[in-house]
Protein backbone atom coordinates (compact mmCIF):
# COMPACT_ATOMS: atom_id res chain seq x y z
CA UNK A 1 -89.56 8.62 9.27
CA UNK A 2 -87.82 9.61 5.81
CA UNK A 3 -84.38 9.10 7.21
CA UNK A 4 -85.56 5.57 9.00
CA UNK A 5 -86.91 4.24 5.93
CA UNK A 6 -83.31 5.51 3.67
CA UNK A 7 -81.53 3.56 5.99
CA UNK A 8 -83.61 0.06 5.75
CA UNK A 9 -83.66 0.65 2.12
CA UNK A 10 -79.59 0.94 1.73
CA UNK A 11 -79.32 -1.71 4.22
CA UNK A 12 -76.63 -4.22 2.11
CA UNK A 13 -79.98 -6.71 2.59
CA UNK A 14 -82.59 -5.30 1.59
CA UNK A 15 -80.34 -4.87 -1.93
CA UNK A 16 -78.89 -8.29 -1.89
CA UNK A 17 -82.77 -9.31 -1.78
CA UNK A 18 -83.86 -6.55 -4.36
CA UNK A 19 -81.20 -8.23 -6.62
CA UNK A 20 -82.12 -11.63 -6.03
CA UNK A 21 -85.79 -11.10 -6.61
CA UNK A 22 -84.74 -9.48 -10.30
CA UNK A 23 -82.56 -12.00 -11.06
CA UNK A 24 -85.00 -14.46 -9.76
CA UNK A 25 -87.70 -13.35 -11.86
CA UNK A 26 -85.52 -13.21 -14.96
CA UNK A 27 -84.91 -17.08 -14.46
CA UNK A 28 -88.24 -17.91 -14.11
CA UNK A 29 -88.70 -16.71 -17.23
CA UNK A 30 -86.44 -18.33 -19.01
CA UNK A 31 -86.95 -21.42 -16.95
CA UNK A 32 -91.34 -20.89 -18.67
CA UNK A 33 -90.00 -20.32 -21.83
CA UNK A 34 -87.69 -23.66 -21.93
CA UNK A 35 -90.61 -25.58 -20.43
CA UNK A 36 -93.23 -23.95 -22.60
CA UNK A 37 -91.46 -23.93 -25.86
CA UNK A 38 -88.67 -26.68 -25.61
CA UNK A 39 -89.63 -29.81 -22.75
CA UNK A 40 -93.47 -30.26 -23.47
CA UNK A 41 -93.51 -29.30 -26.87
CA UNK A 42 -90.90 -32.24 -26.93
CA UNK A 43 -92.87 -34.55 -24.25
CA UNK A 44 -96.17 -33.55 -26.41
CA UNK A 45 -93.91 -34.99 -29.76
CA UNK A 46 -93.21 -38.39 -27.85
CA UNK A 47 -96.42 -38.84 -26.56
CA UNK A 48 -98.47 -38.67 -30.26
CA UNK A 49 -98.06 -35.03 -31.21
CA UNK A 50 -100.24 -34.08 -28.01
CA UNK A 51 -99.87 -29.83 -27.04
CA UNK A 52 -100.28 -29.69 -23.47
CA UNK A 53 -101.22 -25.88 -23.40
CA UNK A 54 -104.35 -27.12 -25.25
CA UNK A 55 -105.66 -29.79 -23.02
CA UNK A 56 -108.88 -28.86 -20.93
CA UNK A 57 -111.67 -30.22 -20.00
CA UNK A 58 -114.66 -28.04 -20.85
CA UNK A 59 -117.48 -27.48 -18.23
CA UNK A 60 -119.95 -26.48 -20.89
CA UNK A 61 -122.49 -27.75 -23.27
CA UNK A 62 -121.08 -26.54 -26.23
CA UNK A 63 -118.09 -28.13 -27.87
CA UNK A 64 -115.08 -26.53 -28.41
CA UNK A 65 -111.78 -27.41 -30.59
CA UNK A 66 -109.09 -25.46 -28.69
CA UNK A 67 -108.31 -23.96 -25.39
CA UNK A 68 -108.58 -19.97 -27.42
CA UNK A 69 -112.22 -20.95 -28.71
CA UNK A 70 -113.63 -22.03 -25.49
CA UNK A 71 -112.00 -18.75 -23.88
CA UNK A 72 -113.37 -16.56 -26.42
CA UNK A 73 -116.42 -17.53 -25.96
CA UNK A 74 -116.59 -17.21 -22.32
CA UNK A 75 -116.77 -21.10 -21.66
CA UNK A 76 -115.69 -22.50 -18.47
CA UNK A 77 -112.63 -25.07 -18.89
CA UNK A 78 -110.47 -27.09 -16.29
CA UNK A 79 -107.07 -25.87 -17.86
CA UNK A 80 -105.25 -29.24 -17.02
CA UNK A 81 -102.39 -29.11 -19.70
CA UNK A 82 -101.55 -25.32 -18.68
CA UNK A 83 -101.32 -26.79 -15.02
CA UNK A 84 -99.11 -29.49 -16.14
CA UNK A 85 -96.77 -26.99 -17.83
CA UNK A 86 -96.39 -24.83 -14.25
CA UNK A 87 -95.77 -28.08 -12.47
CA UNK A 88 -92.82 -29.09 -14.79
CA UNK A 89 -91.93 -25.07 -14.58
CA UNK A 90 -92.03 -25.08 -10.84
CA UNK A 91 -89.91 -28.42 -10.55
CA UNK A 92 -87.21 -27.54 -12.89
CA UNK A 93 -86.63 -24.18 -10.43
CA UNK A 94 -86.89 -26.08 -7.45
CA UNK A 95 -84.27 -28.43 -8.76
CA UNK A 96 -82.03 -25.69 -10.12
CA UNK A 97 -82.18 -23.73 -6.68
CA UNK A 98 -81.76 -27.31 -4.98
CA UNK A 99 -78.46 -27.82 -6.97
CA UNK A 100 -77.49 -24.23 -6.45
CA UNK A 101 -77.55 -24.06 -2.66
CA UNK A 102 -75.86 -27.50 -2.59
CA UNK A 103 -73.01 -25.72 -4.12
CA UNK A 104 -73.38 -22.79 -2.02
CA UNK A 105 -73.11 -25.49 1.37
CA UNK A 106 -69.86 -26.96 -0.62
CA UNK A 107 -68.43 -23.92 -1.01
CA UNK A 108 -68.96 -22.67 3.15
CA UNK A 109 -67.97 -26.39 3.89
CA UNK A 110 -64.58 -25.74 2.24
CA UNK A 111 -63.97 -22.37 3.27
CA UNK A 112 -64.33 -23.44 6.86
CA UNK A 113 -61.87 -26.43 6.56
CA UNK A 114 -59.55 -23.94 5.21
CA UNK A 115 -59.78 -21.87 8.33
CA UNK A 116 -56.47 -22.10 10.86
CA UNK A 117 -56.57 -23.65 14.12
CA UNK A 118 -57.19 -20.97 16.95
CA UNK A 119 -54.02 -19.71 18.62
CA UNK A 120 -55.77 -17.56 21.28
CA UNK A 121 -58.07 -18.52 23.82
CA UNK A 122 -59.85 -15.87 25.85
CA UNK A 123 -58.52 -15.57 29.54
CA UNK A 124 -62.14 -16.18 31.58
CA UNK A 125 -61.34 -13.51 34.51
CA UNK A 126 -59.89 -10.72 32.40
CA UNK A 127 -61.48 -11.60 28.62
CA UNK A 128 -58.11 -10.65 27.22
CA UNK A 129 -56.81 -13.02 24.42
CA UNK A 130 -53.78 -15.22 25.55
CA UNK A 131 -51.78 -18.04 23.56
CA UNK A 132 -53.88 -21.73 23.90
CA UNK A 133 -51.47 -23.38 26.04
CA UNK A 134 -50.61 -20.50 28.52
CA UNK A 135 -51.23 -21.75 32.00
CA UNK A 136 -51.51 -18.13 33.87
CA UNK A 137 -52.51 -14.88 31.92
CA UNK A 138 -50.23 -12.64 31.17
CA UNK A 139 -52.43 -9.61 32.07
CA UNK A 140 -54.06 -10.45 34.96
CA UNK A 141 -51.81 -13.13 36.02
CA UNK A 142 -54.62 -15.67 37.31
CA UNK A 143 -54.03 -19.06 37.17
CA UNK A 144 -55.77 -21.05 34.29
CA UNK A 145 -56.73 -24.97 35.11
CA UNK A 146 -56.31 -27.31 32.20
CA UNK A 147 -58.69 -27.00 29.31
CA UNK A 148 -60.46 -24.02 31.22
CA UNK A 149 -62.07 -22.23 28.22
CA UNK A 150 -60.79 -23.56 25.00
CA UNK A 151 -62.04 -22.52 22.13
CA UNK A 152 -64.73 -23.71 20.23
């Protein structure tokens, strides 16, 4: 069971995902601190000096001046402003990962234009690979009809 599991862990997949998940947690990170301390700080600037992570609603009797007084004191709150910050956070990552794997498409896109026309076509009674416009195999000697397995 030791050996089974070494192998799925060195599998060049399970560390190309390993890697992606650190790197992908490293953006999101800096992707919450550009929302959180650069975009709504801004937005919150334009809009009247307004700072989204303190906008709640609170659910109890007692008034409270910030989002850190009702929490201290154990009051429930609808956190709307933190919500709107994760929202713009999750957007600006979608968008980024959007533009990212567009590029990634572009790039397969080219490297498949760039690819030579086959050569070879596969002889269908001996599966041996013979040049495209050959009209008996050279192996096996059978007669190929026209357009009788061209490649794809």
């Amino acid at each position: 069971m030791l050996k089974e599991f070494k192998e799925f862990a060195l599998k060049g997949n399970v560390m190309d995902l390993a890697v992606g998940v650190v790197i992908g947690t490293a953006f999101g990170k800096i992707v919450s601190s550009l929302v959180n301390d650069l975009i709504t700080p801004t937005i919150g600037l334009l809009l009247g000096k307004v700072d989204f992570s303190n906008l709640f609603i609170n659910l109890s009797d007692v008034p409270y001046k910030t989002l850190a007084d009702a929490k201290a004191a154990g009051a429930a709150t609808i956190n709307y402003g933190l919500f709107l910050n994760t929202v713009i956070d999750f957007l600006i990552i979608a968008f980024s990962i959007f533009l990212v794997i567009k590029q990634l498409n572009r790039f397969k896109k080219k490297q498949e234009e760039a690819k030579p026309p086959a050569s070879t076509k596969e002889c269908p009674h001996c599966i041996t690979q013979i040049p495209i416009k050959a009209t008996r195999c050279p192996n096996c000697t059978s007669i190929l009809q026209a357009g009788e397995h061209e490649p794809a």
